[in-house]
Protein backbone atom coordinates (compact mmCIF):
# COMPACT_ATOMS: atom_id res chain seq x y z
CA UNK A 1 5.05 0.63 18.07
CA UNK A 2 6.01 4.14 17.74
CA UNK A 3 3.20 7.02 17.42
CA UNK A 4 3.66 9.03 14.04
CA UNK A 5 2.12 12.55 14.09
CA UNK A 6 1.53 14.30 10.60
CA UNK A 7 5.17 12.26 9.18
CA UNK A 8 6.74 13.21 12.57
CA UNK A 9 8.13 9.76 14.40
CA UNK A 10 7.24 11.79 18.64
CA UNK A 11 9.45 9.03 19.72
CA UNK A 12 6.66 7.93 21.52
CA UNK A 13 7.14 3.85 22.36
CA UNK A 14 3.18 2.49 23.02
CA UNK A 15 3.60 -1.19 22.96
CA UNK A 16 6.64 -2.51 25.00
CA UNK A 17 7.61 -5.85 24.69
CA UNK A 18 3.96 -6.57 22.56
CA UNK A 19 2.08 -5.57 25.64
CA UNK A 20 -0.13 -2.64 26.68
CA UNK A 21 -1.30 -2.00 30.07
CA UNK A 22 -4.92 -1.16 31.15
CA UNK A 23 -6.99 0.78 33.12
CA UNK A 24 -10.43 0.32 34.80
CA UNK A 25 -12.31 3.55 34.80
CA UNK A 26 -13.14 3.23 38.09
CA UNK A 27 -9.00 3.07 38.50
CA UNK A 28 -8.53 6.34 36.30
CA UNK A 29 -8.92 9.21 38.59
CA UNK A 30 -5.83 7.48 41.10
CA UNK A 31 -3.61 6.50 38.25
CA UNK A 32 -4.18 10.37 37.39
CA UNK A 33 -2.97 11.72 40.67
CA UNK A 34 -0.53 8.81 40.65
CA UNK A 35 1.19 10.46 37.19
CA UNK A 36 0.60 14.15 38.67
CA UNK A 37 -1.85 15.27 36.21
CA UNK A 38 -5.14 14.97 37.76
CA UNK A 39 -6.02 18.58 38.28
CA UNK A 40 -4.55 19.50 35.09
CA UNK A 41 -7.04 16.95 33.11
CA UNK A 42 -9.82 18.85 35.17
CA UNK A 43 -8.62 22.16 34.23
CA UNK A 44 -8.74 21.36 30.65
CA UNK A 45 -4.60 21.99 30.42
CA UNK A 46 -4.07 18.70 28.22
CA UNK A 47 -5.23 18.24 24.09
CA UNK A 48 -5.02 15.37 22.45
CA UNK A 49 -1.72 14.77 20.28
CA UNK A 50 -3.59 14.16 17.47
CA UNK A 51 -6.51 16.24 16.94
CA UNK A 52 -6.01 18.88 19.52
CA UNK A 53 -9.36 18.09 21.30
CA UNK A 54 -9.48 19.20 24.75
CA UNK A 55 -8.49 15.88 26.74
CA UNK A 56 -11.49 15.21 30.16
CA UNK A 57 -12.42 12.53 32.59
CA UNK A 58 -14.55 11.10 29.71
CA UNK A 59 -12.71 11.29 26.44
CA UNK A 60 -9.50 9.52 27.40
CA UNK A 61 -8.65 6.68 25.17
CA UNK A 62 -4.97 6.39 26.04
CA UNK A 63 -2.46 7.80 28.96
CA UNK A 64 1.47 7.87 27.19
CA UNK A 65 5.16 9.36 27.96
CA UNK A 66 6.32 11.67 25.54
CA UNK A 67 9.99 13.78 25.95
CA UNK A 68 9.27 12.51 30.00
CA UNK A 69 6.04 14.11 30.08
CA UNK A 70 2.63 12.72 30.16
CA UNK A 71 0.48 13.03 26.71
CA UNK A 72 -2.61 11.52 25.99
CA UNK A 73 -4.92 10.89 23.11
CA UNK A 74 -8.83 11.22 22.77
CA UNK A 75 -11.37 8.73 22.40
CA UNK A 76 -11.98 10.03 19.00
CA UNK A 77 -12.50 7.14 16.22
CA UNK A 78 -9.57 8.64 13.67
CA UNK A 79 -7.66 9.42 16.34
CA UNK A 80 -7.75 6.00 18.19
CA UNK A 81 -6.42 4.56 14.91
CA UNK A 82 -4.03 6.68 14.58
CA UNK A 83 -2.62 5.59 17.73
CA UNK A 84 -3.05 1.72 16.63
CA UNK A 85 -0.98 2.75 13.41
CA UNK A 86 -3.92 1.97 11.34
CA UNK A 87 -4.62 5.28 10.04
């Protein structure tokens, strides 16, 4: 499944080979300092790709590579179906 932004294919592959991976929250904060972006998160650096929303700890709904970096989408209810392609 590609993400589509506003028309705009980000090239963005979610679903590889039908399959998603998850994460525990309890998991979140490692898998964060895993990717390099913990301290960024906490600093407010990262928005979501769809409605700009300031991404924290608690409005995560998805962790994905875009252009090799790390991008991530809010927990938003539009915005979550965006990223399912429903919306």
């Amino acid at each position: 499944m590609k993400v589509n932004i506003n028309g705009s294919d980000l090239g963005v592959d979610i679903v590889k080979d039908n399959t998603m991976q998850a994460v525990h929250d309890s998991d979140l904060v490692e898998l964060l300092k895993s990717l390099g972006v913990y301290d960024d998160v906490i600093n407010g650096k990262y928005k979501c790709l769809f409605c700009n929303s300031k991404i924290t700890l608690e409005n995560i709904d998805s962790i994905m590579p875009c252009d090799g970096e790390v991008q991530f989408t809010c927990d938003n209810k539009d915005c979550h179906l965006k990223l399912l392609g429903w919306k």
